[in-house]
Structure formats: C-alpha cells, structure tokens
Protein backbone atom coordinates (compact mmCIF):
# COMPACT_ATOMS: atom_id res chain seq x y z
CA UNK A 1 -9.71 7.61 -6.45
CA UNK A 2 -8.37 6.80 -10.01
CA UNK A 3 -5.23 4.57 -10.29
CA UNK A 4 -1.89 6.74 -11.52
CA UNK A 5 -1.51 6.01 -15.23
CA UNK A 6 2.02 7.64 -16.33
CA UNK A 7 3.07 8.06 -20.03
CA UNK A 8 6.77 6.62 -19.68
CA UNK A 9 8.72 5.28 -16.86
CA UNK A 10 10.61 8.70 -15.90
CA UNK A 11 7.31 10.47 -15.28
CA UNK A 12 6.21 7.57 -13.12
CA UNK A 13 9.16 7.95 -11.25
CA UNK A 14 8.82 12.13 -10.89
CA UNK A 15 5.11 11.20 -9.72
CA UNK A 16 5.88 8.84 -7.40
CA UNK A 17 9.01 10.80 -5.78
CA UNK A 18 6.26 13.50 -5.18
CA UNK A 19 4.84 11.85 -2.59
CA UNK A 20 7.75 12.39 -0.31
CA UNK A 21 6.91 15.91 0.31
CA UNK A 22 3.29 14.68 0.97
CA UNK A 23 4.56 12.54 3.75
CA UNK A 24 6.20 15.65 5.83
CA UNK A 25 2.74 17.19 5.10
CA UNK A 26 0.62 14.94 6.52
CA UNK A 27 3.16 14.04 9.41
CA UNK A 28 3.39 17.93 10.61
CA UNK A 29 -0.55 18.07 10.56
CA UNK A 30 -0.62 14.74 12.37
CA UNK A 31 1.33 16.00 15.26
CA UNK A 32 -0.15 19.43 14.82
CA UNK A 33 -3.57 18.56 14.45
CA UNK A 34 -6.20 19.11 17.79
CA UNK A 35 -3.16 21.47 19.74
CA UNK A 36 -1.08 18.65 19.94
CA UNK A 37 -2.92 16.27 21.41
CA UNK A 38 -2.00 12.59 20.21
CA UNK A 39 -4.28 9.44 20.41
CA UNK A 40 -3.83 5.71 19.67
CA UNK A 41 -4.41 6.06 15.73
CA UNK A 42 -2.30 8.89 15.49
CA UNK A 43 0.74 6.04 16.24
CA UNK A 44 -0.70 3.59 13.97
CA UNK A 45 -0.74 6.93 11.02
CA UNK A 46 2.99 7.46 12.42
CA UNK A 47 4.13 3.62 11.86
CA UNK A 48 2.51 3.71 8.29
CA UNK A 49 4.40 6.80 6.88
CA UNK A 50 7.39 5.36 8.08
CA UNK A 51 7.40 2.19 6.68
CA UNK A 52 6.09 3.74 3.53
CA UNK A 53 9.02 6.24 3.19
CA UNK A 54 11.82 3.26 3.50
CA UNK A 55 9.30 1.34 1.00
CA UNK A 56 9.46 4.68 -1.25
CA UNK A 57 13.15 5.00 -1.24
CA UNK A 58 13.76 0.89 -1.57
CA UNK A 59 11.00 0.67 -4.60
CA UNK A 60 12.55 3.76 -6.41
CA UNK A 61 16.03 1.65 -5.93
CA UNK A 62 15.13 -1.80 -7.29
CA UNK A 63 13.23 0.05 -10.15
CA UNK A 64 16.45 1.64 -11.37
CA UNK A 65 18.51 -1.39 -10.99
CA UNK A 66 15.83 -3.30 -12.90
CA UNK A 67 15.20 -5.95 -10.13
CA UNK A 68 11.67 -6.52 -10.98
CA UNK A 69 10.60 -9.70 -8.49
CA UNK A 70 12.20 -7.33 -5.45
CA UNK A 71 10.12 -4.21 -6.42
CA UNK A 72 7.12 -6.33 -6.44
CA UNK A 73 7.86 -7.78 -3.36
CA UNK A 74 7.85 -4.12 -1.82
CA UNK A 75 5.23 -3.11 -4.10
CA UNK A 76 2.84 -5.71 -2.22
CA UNK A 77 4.47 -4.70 1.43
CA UNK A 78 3.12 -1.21 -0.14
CA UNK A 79 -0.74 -2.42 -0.61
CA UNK A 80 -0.58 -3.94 2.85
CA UNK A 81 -0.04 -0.93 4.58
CA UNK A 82 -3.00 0.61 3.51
CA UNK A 83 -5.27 -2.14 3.55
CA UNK A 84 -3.96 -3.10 7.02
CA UNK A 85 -3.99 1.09 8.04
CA UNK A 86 -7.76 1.01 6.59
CA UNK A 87 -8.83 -1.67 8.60
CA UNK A 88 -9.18 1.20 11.37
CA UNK A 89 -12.44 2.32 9.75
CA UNK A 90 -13.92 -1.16 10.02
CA UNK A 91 -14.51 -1.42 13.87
CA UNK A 92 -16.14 -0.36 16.07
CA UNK A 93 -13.64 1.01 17.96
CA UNK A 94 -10.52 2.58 16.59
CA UNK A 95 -7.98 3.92 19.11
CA UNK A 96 -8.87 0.52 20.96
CA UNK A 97 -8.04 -1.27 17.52
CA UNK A 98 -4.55 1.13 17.24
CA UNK A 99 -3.48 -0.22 20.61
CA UNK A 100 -4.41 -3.55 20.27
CA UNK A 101 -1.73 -3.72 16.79
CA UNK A 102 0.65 -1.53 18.89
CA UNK A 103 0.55 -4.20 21.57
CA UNK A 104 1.57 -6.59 19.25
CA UNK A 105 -1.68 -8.10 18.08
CA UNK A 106 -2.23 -9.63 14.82
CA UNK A 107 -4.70 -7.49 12.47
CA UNK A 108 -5.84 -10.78 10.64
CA UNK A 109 -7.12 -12.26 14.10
CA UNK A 110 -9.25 -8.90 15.15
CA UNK A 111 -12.69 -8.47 14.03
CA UNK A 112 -14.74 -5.70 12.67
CA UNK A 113 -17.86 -4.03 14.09
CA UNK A 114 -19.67 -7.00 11.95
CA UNK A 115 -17.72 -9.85 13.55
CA UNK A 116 -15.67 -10.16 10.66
CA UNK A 117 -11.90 -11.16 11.20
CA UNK A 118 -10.00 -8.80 9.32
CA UNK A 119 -7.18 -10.56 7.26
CA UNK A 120 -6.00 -9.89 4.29
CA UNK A 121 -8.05 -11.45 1.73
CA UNK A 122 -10.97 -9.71 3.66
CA UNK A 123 -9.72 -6.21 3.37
CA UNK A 124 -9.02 -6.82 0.07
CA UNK A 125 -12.88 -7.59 -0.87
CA UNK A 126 -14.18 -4.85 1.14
CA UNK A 127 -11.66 -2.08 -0.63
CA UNK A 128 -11.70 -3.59 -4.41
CA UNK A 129 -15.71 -1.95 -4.76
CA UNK A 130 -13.49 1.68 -4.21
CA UNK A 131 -10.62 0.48 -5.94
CA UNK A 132 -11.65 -2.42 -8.89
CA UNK A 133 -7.88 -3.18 -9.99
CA UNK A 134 -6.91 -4.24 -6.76
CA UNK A 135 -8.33 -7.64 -6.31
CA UNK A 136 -6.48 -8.85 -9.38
CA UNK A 137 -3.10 -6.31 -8.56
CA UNK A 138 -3.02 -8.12 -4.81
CA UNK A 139 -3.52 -11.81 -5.91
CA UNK A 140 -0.82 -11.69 -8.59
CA UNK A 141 1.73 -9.80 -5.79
CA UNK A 142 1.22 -12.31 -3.28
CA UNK A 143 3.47 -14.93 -5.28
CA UNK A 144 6.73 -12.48 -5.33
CA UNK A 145 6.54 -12.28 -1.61
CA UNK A 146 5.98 -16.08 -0.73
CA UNK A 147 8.65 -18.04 -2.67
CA UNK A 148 6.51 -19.64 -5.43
CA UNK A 149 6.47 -20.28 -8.84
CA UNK A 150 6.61 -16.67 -9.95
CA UNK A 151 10.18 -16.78 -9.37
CA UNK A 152 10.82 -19.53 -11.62
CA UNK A 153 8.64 -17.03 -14.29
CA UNK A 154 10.76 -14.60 -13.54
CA UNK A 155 13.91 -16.20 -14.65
CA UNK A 156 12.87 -17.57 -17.95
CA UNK A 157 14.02 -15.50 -20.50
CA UNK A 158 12.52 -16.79 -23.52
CA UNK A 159 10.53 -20.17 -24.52
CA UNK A 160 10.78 -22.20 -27.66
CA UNK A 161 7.75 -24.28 -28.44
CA UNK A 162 9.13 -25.91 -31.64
CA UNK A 163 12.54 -26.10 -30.74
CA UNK A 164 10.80 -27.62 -27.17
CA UNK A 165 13.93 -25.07 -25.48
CA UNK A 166 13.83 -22.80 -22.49
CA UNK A 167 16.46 -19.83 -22.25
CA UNK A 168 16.64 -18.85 -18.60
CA UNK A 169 18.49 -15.65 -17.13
CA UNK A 170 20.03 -16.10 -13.61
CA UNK A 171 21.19 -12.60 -12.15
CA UNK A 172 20.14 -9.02 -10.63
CA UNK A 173 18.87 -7.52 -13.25
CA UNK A 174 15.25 -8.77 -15.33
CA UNK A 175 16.31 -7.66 -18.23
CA UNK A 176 12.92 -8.73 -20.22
CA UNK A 177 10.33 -6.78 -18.95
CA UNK A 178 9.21 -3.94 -21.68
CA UNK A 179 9.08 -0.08 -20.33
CA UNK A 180 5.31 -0.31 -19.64
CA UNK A 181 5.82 -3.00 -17.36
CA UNK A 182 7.95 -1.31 -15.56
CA UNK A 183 6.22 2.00 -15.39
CA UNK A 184 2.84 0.10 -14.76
CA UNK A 185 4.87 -1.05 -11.39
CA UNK A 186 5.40 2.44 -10.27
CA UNK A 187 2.15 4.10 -10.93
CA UNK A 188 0.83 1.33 -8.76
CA UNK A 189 2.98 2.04 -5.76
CA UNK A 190 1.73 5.52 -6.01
CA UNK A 191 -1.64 4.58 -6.29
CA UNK A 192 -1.12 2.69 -2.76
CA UNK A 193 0.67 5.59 -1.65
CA UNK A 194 -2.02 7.65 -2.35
CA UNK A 195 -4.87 5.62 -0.62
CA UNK A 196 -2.80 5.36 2.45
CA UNK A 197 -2.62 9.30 2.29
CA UNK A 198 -6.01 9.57 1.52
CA UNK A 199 -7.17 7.35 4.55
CA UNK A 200 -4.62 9.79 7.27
CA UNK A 201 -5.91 12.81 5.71
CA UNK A 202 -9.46 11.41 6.84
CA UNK A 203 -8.24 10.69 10.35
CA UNK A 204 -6.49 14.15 10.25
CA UNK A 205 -9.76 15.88 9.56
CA UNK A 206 -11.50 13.27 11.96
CA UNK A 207 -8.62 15.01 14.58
CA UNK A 208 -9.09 18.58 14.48
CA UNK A 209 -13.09 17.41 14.38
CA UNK A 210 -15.30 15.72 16.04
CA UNK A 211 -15.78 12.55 17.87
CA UNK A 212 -11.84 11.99 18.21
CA UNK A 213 -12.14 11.74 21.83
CA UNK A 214 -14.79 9.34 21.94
CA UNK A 215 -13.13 6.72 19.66
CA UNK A 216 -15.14 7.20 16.13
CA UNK A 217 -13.46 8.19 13.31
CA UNK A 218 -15.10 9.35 9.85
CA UNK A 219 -16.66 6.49 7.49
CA UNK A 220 -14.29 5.34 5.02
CA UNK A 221 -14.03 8.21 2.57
CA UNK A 222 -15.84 7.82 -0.82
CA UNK A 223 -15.01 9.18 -4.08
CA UNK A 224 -12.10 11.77 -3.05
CA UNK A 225 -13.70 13.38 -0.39
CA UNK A 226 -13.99 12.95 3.37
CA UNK A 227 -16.24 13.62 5.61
C-alpha cells in the first residue's frame, strides 16, 4: 500500500475526510459480517474505528487552526492504532489476544507466536518492510507526544547565525511551517487510516470465512490484497 501523496493541502484534506464514510462501511460489515455473530477481535476492530473517528475529526481541527505540534501529537496516536490493531496478526492466538487488551492488558508486555514481546518499537520493525516511510515517520512523532525538545523546535521562529539571535514565537498557531508541510501531515494520517482499514477489511473477510471460530485469522495482507 502506497503512502497518500496530495498536490496541495485542500485536496489532502478532501482525501482524508473521505475516510469517514469508509468507517460506517467497514463498521456495518463488522457487525453484519458471519449473521451477526461477534467475536473478541470484532471489539478490538470496534475500539479502533472509534478512536480513529475522534482522531479524524481532532486532526482535521488542529490542521485548520495551524497547531502543528498538536496534530502531530494525534498524528502519532493515529500510527499507534494500527500498529497496536496489527499486532493481532502476530500471535498465535487472536480472539485470546483481543480479550487479553480488552481486559486491560498491556500490548507491549504480550508476546507473539515467536516469543516476541510486542511493543512499539517492535511493531514498528516488523511493519516498516510493508510500509518503508514509517520507521523514520514514527521515530520523529514520538518527540511531539513525550514533552521533549521538539517543542522547543517548534517555537523558534527564525535563527540568526551571524547576528548569534534566536526569534521565537510563543502562541496557538505555528505560523512557519510551508503548505507542503502541512499537507505532508495529512496525507500521512490517511495513510494510517488506510492501513488500519486495510487490516479490518482482512479480519472482515477472515469473518464471513474461514477459521473465525477456531481463533486464526488471515496472514497479514501483502501488497493490497487479502487473503
């Protein structure tokens, strides 16, 4: 699956405002899907498109009041939910996995069907093969949600080497950030929207399937397609 590359900031916005429809899609054929019948995953696919339409709406918000550092604080939030959502294809047992984070258990103290605790850093290594800017994307996020020294990079406005002076902006708005930047933020979100999408879709097909009573899923999807 390609990242979302958008000519100017109001078609990024159009794209990503898409998705919303998407979500009712895929949350009628969730609840639809096998006559009704619902299983552990199914809650964890529930939880996910919530949090991803208050994300949406939030994201699209910030954006327009040009409060970078917030929107890439979501924007990260964003890229956990589908790394933490595709963790379900890593063990050995899903719907036991889906009640186990239900319950309350951390994801980055369970283990995959190698032994492999599944935190963050991990899912990001075993997702950037399918998806190569995300390594890079994830690591550079991680300092707008932990306070850090991106924030202090986000309120310089402008450096003088010869003069040796710093001009620093305090307020809502980051008013230095070209158009690109900011459109480059919300073809990203869609690009995480997407993946989680693409990863329910997979359990959706999984559903009205095979195997969804015995807790397998499909393999993680490759190149667009499921199983």
């Amino acid at each position: 699956m390609e990242r979302v590359e958008s000519k100017n900031l109001e078609k990024a916005i159009i794209k990503l405002r898409s998705t919303e429809f998407q979500i009712i899609d895929l949350e009628n054929a969730v609840f639809s899907a096998d006559n009704g019948n619902m299983f552990p995953l199914d809650l964890l696919a529930i939880a996910a498109m919530k949090r991803t339409s208050g994300n949406m709406e939030g994201f699209i918000t910030l954006i327009e009041a040009k409060n970078m550092a917030a929107a890439r604080s979501l924007l990260r939030i964003q890229i956990d939910t589908f790394l933490r959502f595709s963790a379900s294809w890593l063990v050995e047992k899903p719907h036991d996995f889906a009640s186990d984070v239900i319950g309350g258990k951390q994801i980055r103290n369970l283990k995959d069907r190698n032994g492999k605790k599944m935190n963050d850093g991990y899912l990001v290594d075993v997702l950037s093969p399918e998806y190569p800017w995300l390594k890079d994307v994830y690591k550079n996020l991680c300092g707008y949600v932990h306070f850090s020294g991106s924030h202090l990079s986000n309120a310089v406005q402008s450096f003088n080497d010869n003069e040796r002076t710093v001009t620093f902006h305090i307020g809502k708005e980051d008013i230095k950030y070209p158009e690109w930047s900011w459109t480059e933020a919300v073809d990203c979100f869609t690009s995480a929207v997407n993946i989680l999408f693409y990863y329910i879709d997979g359990w959706i097909q999984t559903k009205n399937g095979v195997d969804k009573a015995n807790n397998q899923i499909h393999p993680t999807p490759k190149n667009g397609e499921t199983d």
